[in-house]
N, C-alpha and C. Protein backbone atom coordinates (compact mmCIF):
# COMPACT_ATOMS: atom_id res chain seq x y z
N UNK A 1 121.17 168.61 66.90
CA UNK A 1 121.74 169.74 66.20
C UNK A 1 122.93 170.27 67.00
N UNK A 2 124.20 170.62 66.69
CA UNK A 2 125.34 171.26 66.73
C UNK A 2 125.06 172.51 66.92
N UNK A 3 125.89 172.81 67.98
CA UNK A 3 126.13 174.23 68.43
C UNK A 3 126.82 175.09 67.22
N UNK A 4 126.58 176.11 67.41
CA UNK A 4 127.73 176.53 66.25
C UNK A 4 128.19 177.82 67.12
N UNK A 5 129.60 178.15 66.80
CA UNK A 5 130.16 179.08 67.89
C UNK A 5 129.07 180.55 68.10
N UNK A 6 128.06 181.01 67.57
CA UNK A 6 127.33 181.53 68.36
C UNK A 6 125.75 181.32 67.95
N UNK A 7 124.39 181.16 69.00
CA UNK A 7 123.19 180.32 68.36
C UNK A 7 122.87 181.28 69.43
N UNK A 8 121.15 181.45 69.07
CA UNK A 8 120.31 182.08 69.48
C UNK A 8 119.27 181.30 69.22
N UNK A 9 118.28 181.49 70.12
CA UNK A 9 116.53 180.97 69.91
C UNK A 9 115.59 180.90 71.20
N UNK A 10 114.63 180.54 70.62
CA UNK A 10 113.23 180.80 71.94
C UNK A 10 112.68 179.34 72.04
N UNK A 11 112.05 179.64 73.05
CA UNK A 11 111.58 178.09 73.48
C UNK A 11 110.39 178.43 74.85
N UNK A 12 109.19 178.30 74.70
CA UNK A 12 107.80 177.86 75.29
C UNK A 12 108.08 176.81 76.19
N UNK A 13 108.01 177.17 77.64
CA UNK A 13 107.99 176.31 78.44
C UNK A 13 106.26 176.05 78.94
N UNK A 14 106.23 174.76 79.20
CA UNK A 14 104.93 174.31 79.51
C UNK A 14 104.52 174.97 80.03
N UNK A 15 104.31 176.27 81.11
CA UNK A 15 103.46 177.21 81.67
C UNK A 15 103.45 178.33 80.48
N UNK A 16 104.02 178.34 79.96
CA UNK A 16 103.66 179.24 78.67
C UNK A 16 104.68 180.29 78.43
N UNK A 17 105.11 180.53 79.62
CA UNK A 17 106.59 181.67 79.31
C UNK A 17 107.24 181.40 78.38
N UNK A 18 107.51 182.19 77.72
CA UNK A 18 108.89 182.19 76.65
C UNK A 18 109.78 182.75 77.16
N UNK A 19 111.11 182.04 76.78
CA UNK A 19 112.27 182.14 76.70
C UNK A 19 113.08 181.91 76.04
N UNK A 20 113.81 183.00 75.64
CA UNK A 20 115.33 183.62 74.65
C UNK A 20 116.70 183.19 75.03
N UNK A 21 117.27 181.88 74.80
CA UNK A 21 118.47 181.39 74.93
C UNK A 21 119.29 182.08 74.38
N UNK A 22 120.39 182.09 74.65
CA UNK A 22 121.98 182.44 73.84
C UNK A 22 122.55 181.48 74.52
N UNK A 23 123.74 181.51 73.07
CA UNK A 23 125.05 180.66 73.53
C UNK A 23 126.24 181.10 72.56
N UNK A 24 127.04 181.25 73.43
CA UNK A 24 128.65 181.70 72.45
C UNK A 24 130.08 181.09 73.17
N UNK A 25 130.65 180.58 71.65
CA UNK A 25 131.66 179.46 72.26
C UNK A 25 132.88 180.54 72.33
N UNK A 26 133.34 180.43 73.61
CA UNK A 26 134.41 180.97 73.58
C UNK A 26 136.28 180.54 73.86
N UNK A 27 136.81 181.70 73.93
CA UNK A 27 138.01 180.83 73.26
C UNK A 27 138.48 180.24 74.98
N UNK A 28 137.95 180.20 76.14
CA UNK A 28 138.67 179.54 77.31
C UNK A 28 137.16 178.92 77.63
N UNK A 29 136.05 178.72 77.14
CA UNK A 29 135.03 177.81 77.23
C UNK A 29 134.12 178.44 76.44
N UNK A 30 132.41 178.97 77.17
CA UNK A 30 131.35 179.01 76.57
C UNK A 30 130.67 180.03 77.66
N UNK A 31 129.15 180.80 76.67
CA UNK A 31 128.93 181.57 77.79
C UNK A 31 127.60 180.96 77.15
N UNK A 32 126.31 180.91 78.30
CA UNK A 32 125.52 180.71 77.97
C UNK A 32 124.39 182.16 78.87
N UNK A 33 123.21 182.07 78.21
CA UNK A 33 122.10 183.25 78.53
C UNK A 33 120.51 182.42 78.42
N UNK A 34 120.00 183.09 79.77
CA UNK A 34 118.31 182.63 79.52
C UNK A 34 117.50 184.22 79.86
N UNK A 35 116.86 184.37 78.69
CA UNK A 35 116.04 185.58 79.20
C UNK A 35 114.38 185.32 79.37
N UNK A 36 113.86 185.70 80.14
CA UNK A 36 112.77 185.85 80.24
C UNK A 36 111.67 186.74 79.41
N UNK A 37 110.75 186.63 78.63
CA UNK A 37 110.58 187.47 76.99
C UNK A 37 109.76 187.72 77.45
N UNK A 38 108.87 187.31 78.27
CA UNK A 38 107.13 187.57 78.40
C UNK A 38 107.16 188.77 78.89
N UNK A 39 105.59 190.17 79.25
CA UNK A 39 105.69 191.09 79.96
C UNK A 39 105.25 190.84 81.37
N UNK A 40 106.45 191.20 82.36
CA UNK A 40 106.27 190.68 83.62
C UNK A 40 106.75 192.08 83.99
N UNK A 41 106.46 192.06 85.42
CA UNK A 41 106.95 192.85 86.49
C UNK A 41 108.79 194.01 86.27
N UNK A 42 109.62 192.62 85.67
CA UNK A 42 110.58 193.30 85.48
C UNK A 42 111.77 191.65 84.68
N UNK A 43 112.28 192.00 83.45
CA UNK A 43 113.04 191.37 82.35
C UNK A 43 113.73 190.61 83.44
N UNK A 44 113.77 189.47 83.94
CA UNK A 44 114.63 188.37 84.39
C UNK A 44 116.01 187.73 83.35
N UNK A 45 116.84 188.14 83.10
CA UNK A 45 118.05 187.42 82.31
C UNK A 45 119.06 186.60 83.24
N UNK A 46 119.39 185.35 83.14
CA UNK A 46 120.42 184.63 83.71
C UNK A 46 121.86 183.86 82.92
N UNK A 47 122.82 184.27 83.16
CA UNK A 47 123.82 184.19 82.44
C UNK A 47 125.20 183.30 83.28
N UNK A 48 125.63 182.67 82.73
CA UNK A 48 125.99 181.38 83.25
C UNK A 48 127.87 181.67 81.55
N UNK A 49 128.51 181.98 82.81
CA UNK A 49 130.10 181.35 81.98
C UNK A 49 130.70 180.66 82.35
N UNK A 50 131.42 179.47 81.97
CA UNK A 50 132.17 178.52 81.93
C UNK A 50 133.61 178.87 81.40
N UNK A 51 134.50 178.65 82.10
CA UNK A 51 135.69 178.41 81.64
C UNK A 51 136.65 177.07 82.46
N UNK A 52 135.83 176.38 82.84
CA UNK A 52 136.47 174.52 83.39
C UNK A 52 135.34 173.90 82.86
N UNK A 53 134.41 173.79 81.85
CA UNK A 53 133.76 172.50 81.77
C UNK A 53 133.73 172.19 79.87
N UNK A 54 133.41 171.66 79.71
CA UNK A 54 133.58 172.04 77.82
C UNK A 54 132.26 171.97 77.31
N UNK A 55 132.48 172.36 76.52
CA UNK A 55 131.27 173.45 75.61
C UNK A 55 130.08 172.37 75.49
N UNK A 56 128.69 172.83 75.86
CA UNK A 56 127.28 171.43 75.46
C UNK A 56 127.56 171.22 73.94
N UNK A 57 126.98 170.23 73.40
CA UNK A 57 126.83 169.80 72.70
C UNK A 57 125.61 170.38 71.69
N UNK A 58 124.37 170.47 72.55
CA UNK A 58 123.16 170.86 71.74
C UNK A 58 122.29 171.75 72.66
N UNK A 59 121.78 172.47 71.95
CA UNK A 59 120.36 173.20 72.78
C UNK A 59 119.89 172.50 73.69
N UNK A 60 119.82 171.33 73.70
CA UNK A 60 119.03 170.93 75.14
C UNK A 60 119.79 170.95 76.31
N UNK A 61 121.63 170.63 75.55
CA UNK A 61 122.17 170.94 77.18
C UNK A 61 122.08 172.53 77.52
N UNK A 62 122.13 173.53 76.76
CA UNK A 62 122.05 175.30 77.38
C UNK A 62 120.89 174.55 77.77
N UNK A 63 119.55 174.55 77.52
CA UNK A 63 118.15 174.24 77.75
C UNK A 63 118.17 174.04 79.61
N UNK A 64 118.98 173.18 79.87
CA UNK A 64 119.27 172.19 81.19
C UNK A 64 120.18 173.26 82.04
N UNK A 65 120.43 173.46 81.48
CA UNK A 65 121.72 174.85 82.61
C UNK A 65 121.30 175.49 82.90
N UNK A 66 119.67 175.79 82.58
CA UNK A 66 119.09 176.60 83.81
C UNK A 66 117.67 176.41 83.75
N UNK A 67 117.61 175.44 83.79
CA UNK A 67 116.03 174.35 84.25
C UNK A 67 115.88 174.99 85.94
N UNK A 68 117.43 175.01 86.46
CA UNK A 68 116.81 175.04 87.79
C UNK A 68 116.72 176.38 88.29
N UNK A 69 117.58 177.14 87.84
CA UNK A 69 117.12 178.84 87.99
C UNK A 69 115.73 178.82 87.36
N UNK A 70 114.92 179.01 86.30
CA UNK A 70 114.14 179.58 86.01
C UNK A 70 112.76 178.89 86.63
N UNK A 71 112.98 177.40 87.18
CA UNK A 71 111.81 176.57 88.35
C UNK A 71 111.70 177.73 89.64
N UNK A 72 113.03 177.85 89.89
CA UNK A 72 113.09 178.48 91.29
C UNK A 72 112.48 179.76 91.20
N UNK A 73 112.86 180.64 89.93
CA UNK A 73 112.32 181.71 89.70
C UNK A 73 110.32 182.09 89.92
N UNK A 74 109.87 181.01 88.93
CA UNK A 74 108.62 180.81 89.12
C UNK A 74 107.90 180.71 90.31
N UNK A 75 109.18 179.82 91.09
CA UNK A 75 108.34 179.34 92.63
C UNK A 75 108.03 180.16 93.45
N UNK A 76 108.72 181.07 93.32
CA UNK A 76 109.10 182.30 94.03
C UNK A 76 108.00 183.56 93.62
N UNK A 77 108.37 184.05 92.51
CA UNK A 77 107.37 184.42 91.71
C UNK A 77 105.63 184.19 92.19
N UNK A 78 105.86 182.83 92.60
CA UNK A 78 104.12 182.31 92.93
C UNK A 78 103.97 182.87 94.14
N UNK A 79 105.16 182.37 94.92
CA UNK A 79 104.81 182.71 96.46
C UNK A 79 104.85 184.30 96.91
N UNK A 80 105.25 185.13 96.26
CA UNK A 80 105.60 186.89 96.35
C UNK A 80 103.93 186.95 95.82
N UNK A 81 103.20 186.30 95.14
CA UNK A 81 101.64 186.64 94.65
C UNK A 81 100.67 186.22 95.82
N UNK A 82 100.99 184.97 96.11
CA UNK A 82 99.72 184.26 97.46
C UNK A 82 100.36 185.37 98.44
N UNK A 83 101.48 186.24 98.82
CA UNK A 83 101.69 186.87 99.91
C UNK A 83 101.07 187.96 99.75
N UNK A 84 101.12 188.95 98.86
CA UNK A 84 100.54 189.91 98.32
C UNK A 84 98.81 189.96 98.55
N UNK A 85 98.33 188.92 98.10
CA UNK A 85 96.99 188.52 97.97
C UNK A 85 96.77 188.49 99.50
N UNK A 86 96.99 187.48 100.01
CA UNK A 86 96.97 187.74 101.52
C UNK A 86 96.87 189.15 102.50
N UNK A 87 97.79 189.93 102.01
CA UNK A 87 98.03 191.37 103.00
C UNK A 87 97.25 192.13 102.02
N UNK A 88 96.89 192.02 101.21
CA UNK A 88 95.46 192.84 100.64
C UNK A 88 93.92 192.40 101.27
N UNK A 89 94.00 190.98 101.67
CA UNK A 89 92.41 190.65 101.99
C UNK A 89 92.00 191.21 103.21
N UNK A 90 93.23 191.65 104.09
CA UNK A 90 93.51 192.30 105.72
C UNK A 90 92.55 193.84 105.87
């Protein structure tokens, strides 16, 4: 499926979070958005503009532009909990 100069949608990642893409083509490239939807601690949004690379093609490339922010996010996320847990058992 084709981008169209501006798309929105959600998408269930295998741990279960949802997440709220955007994408809007703009006139010196593209801006893309990942929000974090679930109720957590505090709304995580990551936003990513381009003006040297040319516009993805489909949802899976926004999808991929921030595979690695929102891994890292989680990882992190995990490890701020086992620390927590820890200085409570004290």
């Amino acid at each position: 499926m084709a981008l169209q100069e501006f798309d929105e949608w959600t998408q269930r990642l295998p741990d279960g979070k949802k997440i709220r893409y955007s994408y809007q083509l703009l006139t010196t490239g593209f801006s893309a958005s990942a929000e974090v939807v679930e109720a957590v601690d505090a709304t995580m949004v990551y936003t990513h503009i381009h003006t040297d690379l040319p516009a993805p093609a489909d949802r899976a490339q926004v999808e991929a532009e921030f595979a690695d922010e929102l891994a890292k996010a989680e990882a992190l996320k995990r490890s701020n909990a086992a620390q927590r847990r820890y200085r409570s058992a004290r």
